[in-house]
N, C-alpha and C. Protein backbone atom coordinates (compact mmCIF):
# COMPACT_ATOMS: atom_id res chain seq x y z
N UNK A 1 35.32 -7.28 6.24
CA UNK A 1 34.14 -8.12 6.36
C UNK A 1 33.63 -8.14 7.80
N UNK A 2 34.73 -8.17 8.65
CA UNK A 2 34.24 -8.35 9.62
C UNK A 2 33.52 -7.35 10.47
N UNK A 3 34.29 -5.87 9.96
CA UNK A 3 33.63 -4.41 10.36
C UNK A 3 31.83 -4.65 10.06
N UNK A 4 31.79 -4.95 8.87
CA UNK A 4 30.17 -4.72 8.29
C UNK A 4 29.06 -6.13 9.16
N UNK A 5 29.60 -6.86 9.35
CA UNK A 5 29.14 -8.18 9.89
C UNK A 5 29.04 -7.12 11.79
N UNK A 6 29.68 -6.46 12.45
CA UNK A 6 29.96 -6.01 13.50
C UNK A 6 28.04 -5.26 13.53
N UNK A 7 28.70 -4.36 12.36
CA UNK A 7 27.67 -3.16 12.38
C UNK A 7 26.07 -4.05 11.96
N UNK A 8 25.95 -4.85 11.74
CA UNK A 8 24.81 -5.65 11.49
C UNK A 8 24.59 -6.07 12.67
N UNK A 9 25.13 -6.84 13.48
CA UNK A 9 24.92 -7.04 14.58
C UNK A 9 24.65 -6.49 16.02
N UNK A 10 25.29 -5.14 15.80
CA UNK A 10 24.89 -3.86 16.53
C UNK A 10 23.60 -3.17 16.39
N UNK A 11 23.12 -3.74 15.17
CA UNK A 11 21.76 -2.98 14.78
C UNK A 11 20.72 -3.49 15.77
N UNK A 12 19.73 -2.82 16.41
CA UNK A 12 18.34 -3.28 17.16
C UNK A 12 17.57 -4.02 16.15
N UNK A 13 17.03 -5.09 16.56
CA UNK A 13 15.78 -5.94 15.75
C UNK A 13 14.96 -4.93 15.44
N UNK A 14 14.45 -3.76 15.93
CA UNK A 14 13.71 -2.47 15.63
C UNK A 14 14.41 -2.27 14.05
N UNK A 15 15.93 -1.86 14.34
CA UNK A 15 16.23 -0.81 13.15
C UNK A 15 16.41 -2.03 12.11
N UNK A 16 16.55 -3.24 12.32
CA UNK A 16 16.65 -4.01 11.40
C UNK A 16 15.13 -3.94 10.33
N UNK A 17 14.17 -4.19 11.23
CA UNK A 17 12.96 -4.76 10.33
C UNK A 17 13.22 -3.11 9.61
N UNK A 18 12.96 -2.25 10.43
CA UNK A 18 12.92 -0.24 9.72
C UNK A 18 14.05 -0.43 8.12
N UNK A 19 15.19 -1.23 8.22
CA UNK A 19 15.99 -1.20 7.23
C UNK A 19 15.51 -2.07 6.06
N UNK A 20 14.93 -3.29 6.43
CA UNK A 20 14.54 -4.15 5.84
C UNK A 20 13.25 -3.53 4.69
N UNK A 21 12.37 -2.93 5.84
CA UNK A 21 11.32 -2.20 4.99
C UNK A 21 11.38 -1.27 4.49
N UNK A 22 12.49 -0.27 4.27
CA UNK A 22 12.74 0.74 3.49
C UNK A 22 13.54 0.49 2.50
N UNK A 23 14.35 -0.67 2.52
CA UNK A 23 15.02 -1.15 1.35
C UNK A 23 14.03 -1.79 0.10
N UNK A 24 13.06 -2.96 0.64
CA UNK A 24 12.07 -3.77 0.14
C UNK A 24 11.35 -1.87 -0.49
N UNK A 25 10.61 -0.94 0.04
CA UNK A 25 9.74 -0.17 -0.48
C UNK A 25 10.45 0.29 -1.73
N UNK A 26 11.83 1.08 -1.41
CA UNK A 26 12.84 1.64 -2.25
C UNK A 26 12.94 0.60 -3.40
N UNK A 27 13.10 -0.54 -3.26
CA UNK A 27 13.23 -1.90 -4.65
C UNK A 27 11.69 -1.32 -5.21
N UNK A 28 10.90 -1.58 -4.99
CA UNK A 28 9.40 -1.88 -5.21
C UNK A 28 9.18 -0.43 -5.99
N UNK A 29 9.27 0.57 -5.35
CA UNK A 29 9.32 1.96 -6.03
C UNK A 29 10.24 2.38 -7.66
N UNK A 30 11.55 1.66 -7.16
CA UNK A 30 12.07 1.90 -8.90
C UNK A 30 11.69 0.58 -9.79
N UNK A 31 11.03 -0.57 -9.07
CA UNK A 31 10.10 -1.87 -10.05
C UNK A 31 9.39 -0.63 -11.03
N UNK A 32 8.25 0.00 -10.05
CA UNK A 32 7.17 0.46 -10.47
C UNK A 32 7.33 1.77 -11.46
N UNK A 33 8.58 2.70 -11.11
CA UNK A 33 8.90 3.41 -11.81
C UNK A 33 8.60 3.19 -13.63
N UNK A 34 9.56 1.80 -13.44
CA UNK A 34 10.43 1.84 -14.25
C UNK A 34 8.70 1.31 -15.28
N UNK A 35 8.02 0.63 -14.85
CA UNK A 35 6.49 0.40 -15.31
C UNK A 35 5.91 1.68 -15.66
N UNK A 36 5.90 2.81 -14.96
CA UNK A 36 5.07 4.07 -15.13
C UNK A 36 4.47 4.49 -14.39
N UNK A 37 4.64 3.93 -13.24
CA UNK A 37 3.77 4.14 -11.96
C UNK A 37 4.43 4.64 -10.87
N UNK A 38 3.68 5.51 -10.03
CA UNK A 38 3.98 6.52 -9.02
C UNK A 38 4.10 5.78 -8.09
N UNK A 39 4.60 6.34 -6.77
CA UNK A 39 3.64 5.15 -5.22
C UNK A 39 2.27 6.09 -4.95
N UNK A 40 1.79 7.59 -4.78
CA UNK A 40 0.95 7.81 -5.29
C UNK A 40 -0.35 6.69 -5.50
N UNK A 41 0.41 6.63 -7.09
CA UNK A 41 -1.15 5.86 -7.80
C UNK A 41 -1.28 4.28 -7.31
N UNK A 42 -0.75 3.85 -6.21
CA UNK A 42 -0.31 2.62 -5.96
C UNK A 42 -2.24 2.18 -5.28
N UNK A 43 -2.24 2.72 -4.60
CA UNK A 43 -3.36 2.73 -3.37
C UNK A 43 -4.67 3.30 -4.61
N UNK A 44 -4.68 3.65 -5.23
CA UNK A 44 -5.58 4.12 -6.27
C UNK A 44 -6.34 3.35 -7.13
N UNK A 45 -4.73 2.72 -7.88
CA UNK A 45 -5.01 1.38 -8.68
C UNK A 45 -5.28 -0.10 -8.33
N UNK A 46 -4.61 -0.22 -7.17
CA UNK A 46 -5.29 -0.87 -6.54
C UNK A 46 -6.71 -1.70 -6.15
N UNK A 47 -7.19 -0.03 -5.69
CA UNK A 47 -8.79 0.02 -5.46
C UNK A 47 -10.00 -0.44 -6.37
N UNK A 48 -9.30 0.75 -7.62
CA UNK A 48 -9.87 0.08 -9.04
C UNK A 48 -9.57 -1.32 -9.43
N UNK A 49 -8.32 -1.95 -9.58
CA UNK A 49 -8.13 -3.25 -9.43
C UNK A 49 -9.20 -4.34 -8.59
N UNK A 50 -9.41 -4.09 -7.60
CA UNK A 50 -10.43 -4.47 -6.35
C UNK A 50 -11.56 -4.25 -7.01
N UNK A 51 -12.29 -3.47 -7.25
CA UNK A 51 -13.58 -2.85 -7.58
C UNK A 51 -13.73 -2.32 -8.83
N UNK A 52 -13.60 -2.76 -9.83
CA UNK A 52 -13.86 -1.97 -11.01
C UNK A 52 -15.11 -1.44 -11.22
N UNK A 53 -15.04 -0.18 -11.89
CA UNK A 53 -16.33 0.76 -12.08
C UNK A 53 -16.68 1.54 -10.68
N UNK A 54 -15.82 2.01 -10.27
CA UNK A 54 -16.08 2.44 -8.91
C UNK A 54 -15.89 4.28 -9.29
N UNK A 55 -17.10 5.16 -8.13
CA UNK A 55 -16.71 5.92 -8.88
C UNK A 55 -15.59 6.87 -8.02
N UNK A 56 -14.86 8.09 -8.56
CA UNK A 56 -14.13 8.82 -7.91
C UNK A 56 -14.54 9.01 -6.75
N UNK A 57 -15.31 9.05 -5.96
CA UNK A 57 -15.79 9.13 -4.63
C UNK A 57 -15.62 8.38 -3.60
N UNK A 58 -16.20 6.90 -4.33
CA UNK A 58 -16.45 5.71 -3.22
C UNK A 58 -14.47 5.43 -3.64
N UNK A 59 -13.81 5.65 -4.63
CA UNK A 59 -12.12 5.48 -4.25
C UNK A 59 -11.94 6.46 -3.05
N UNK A 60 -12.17 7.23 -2.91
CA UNK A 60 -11.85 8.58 -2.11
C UNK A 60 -12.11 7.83 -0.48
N UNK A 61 -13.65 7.81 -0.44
CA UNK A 61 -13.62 7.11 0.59
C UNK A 61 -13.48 5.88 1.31
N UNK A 62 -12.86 5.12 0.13
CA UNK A 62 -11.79 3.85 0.51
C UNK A 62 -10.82 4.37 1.28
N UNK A 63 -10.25 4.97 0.67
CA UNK A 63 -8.67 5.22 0.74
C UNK A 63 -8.32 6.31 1.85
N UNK A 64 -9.36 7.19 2.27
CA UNK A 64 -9.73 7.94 3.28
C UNK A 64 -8.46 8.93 2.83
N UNK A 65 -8.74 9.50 1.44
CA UNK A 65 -8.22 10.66 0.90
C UNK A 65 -9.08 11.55 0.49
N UNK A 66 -9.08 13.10 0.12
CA UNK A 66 -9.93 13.45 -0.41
C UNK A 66 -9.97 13.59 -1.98
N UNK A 67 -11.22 13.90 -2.63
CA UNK A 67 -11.82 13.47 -4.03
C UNK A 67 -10.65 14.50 -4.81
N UNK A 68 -10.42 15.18 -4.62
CA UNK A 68 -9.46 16.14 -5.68
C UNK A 68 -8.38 15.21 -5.89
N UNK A 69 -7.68 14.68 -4.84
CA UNK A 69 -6.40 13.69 -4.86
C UNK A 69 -6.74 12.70 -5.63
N UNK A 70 -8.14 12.11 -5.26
CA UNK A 70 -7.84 10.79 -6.06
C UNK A 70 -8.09 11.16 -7.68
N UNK A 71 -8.54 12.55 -7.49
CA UNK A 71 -9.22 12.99 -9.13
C UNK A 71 -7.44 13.23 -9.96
N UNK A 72 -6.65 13.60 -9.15
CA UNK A 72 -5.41 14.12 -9.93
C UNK A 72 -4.93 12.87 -10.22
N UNK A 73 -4.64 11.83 -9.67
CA UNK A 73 -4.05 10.80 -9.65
C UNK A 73 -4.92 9.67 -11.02
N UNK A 74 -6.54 9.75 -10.61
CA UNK A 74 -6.88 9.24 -12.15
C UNK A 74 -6.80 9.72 -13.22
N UNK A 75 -6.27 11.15 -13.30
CA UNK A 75 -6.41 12.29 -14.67
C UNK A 75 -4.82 11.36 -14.98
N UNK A 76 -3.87 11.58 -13.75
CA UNK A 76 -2.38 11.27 -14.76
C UNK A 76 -2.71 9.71 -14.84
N UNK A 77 -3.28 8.54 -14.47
CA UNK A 77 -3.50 7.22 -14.92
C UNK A 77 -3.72 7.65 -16.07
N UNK A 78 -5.15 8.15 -16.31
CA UNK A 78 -5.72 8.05 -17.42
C UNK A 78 -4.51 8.75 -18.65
N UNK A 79 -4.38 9.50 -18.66
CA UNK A 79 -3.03 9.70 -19.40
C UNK A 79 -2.06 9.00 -19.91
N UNK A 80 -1.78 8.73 -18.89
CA UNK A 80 -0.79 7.34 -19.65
C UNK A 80 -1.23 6.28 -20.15
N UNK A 81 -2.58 6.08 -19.73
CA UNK A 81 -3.20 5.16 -20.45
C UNK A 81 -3.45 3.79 -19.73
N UNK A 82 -3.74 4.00 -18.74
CA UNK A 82 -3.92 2.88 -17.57
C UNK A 82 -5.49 2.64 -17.06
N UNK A 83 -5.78 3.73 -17.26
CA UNK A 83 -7.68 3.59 -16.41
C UNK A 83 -8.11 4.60 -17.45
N UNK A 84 -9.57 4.08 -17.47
CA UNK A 84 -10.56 5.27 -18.21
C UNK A 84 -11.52 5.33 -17.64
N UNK A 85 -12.30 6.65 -17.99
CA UNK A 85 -13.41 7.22 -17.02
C UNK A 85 -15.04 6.46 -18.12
N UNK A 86 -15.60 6.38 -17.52
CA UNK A 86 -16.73 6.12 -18.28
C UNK A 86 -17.64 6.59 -17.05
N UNK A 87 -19.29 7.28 -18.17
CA UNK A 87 -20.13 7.85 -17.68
C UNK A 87 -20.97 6.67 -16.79
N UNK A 88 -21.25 7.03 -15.58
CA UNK A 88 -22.44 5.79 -15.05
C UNK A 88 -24.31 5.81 -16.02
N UNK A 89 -24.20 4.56 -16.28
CA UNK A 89 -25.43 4.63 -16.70
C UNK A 89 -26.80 5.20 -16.48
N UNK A 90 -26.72 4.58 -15.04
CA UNK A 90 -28.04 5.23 -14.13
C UNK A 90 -27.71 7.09 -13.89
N UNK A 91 -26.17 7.11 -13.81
CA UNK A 91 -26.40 8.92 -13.46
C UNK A 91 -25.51 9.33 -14.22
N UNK A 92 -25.89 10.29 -14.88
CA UNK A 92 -24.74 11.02 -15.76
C UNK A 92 -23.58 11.49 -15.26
N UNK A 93 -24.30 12.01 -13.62
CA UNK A 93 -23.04 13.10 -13.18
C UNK A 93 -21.91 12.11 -12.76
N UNK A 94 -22.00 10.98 -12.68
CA UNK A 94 -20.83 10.57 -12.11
C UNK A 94 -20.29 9.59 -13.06
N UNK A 95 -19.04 9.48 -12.93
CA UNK A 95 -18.00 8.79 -13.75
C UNK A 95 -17.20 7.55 -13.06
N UNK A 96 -17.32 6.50 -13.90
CA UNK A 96 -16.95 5.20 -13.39
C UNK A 96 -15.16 5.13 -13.52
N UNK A 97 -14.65 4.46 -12.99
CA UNK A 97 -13.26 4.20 -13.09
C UNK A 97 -12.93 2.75 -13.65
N UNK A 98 -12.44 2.28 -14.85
CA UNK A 98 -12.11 1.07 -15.34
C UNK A 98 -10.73 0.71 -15.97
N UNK A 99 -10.15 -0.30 -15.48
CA UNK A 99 -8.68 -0.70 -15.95
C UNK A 99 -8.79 -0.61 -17.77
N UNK A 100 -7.88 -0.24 -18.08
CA UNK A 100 -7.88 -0.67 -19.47
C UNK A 100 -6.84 -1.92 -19.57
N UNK A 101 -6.69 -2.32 -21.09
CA UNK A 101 -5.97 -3.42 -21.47
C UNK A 101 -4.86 -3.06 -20.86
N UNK A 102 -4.11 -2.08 -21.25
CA UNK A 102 -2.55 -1.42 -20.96
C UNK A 102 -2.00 -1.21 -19.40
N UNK A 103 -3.77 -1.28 -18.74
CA UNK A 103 -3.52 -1.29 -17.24
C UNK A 103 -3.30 -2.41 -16.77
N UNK A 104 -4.25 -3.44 -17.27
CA UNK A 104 -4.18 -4.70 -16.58
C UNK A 104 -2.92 -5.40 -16.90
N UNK A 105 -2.32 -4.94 -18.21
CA UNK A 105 -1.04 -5.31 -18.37
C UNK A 105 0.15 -5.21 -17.69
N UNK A 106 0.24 -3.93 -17.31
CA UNK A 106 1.23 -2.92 -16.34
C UNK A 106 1.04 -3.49 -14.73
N UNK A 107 -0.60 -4.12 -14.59
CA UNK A 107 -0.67 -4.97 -13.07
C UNK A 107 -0.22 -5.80 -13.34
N UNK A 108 -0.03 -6.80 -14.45
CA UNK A 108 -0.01 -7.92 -14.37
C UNK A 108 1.50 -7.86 -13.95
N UNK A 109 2.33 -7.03 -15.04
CA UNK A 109 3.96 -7.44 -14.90
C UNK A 109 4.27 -6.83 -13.28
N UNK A 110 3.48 -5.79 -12.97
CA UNK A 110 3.88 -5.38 -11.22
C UNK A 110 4.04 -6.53 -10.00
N UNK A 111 2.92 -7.30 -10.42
CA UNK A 111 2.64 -8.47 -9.17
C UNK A 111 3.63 -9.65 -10.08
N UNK A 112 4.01 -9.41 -11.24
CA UNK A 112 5.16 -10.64 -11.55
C UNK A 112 6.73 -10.59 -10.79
N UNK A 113 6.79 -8.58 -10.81
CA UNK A 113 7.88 -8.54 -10.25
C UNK A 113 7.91 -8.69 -8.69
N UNK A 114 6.62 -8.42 -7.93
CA UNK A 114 6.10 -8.43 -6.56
C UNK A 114 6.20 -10.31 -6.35
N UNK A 115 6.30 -11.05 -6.61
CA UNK A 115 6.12 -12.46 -7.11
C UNK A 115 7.56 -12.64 -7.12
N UNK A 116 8.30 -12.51 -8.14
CA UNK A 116 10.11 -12.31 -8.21
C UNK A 116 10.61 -11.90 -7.23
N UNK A 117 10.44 -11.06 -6.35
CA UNK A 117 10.79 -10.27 -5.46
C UNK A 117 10.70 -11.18 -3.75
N UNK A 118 9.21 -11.59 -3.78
CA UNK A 118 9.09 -12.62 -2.66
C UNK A 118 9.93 -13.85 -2.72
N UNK A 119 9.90 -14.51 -3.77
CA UNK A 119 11.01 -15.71 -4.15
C UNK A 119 12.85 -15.44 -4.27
N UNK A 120 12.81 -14.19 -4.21
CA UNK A 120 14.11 -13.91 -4.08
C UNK A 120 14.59 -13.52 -2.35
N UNK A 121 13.72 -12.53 -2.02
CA UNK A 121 13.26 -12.37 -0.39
C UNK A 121 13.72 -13.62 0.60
N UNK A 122 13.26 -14.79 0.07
CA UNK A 122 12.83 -15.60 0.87
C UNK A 122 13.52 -16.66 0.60
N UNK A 123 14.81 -16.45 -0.66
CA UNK A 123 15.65 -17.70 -0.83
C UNK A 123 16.65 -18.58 0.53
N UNK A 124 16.30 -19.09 0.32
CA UNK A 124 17.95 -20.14 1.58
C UNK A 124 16.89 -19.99 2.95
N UNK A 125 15.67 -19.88 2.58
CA UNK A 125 14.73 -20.38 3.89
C UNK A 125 14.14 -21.49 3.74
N UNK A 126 14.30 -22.10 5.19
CA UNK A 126 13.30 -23.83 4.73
C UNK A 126 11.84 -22.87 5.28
N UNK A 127 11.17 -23.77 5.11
CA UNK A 127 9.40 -24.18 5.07
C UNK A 127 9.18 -24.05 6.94
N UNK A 128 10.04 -24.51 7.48
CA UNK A 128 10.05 -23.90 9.20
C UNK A 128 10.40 -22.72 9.15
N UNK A 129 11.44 -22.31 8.62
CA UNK A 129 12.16 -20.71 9.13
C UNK A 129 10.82 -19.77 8.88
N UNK A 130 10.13 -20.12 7.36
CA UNK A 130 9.47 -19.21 6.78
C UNK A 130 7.91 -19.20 8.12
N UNK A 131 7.91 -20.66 8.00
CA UNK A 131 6.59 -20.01 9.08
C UNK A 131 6.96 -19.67 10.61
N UNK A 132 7.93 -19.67 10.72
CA UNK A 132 8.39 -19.12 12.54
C UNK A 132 8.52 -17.52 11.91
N UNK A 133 9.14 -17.41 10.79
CA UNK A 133 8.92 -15.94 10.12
C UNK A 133 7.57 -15.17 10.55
N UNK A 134 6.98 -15.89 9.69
CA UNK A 134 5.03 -15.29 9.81
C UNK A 134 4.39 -15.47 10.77
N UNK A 135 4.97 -15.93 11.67
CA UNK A 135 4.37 -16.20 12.88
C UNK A 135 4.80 -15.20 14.08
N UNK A 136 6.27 -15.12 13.94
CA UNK A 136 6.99 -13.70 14.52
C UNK A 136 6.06 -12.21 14.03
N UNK A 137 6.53 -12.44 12.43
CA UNK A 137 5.87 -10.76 12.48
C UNK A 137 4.30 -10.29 12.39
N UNK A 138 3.69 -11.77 12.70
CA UNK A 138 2.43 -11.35 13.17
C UNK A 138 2.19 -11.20 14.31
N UNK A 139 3.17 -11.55 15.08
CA UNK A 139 2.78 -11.01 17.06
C UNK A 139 3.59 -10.31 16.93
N UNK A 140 4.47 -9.22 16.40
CA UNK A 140 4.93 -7.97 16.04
C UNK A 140 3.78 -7.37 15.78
N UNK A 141 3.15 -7.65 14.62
CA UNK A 141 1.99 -6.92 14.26
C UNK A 141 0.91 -6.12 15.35
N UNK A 142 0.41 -7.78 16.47
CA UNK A 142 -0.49 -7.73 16.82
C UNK A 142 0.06 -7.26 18.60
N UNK A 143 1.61 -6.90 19.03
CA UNK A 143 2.10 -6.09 19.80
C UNK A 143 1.91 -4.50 19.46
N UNK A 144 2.22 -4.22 17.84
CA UNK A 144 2.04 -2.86 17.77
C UNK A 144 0.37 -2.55 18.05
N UNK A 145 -0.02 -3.05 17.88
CA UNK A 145 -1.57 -3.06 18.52
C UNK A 145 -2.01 -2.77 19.22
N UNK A 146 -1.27 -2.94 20.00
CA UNK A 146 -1.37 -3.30 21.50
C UNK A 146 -0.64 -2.33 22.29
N UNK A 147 0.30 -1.62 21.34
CA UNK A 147 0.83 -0.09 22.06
C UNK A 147 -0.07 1.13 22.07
N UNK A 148 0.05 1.24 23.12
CA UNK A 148 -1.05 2.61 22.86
C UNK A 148 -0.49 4.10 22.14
N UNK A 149 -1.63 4.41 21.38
CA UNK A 149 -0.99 5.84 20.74
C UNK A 149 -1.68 7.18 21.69
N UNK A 150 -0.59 7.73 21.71
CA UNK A 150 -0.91 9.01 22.89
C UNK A 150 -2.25 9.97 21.61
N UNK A 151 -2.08 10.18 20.67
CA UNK A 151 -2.89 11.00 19.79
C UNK A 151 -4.35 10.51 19.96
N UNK A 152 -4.36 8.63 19.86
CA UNK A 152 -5.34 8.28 19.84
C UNK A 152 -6.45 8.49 21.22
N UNK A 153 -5.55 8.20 22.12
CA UNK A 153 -6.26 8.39 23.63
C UNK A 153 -6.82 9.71 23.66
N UNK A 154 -6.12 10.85 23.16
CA UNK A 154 -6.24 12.40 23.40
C UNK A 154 -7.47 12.44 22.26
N UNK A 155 -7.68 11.71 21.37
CA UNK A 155 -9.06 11.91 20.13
C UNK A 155 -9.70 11.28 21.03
N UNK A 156 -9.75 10.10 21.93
CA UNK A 156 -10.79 9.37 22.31
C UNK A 156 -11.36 10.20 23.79
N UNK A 157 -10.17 10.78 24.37
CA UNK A 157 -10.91 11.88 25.50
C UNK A 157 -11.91 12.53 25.04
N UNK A 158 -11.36 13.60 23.76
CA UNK A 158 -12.16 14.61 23.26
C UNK A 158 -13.86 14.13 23.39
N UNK A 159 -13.46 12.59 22.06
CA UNK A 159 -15.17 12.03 21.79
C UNK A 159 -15.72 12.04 23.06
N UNK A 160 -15.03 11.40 24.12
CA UNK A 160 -16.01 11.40 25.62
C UNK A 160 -16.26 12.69 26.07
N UNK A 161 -15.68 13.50 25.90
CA UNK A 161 -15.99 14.74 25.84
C UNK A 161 -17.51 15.49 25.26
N UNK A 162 -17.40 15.30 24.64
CA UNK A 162 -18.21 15.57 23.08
C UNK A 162 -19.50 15.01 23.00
N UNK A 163 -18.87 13.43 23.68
CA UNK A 163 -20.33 12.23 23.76
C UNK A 163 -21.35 13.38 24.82
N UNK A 164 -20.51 13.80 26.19
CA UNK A 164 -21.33 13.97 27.19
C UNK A 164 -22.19 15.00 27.26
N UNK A 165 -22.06 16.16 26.10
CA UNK A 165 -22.19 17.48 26.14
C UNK A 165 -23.56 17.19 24.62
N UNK A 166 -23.89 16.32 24.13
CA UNK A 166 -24.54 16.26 22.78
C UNK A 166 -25.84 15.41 23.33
């Protein structure tokens, strides 16, 4: 006991939250499995969830994927029987995206287990711990923010670059 209690304590607050959130995704992933759902179609259904009747496009450029991806991902929804395509009224060429019964069903039990999951998360915390919690990993949040990304600076040279020459 005391070995494993050692090695917990050796861990960086870094590799802790990194463990924390790959365990929580890994739970959440065989939830969803076990429902019929990809992680994939997570960000997809979602969207549609958010916006119903939206078409393959304006998902695309939500999600800042391109239209083939989100097209593969509604072909296997639609398959299983989660979303259906319907024609837009005003334009033929384009096709709406809508939950079906079987979808909204499959959301409903996802956010029951997402719901189960937070209440289990969060057992043997008082009502202080939890908000010194949310209050921590939002100036976590709003530190990573605040780190600079070397990629980003090197895109933002370029644009000044780019700005000066156009």
């Amino acid at each position: 006991m005391d070995f494993f209690q050692n090695e917990i304590e050796e861990k960086s607050l870094q590799g802790l939250l990194m463990e924390v959130n790959r365990r929580c995704l890994t739970l959440v992933f065989h939830q969803l499995m076990e429902l019929g759902v990809y992680p994939g179609q997570i960000p997809v259904l979602g969207r549609i969830v958010q916006k119903e009747g939206s078409s393959q496009k304006e998902i695309a450029d939500f999600l800042h994927i391109k239209p083939p991806t989100v097209n593969v991902s509604i072909t296997r929804l639609e398959k299983a029987g989660l979303v259906c395509r319907r024609q837009d009224e005003k334009d033929q060429r384009v096709s709406r995206i809508y939950m079906t019964d079987k979808g909204k069903d499959i959301i409903e039990q996802a956010m029951e287990k997402v719901r189960r999951n937070e209440q289990s998360l969060f057992e043997n915390f008082n009502e202080a711990e939890l908000c010194l919690m949310r209050r921590f990993l939002l100036q976590i949040l709003d530190n990573i923010d605040g780190i600079s990304d070397p990629m980003e600076k090197d895109h933002k040279k370029k644009e000044g670059v780019n700005a000066c020459w156009d």
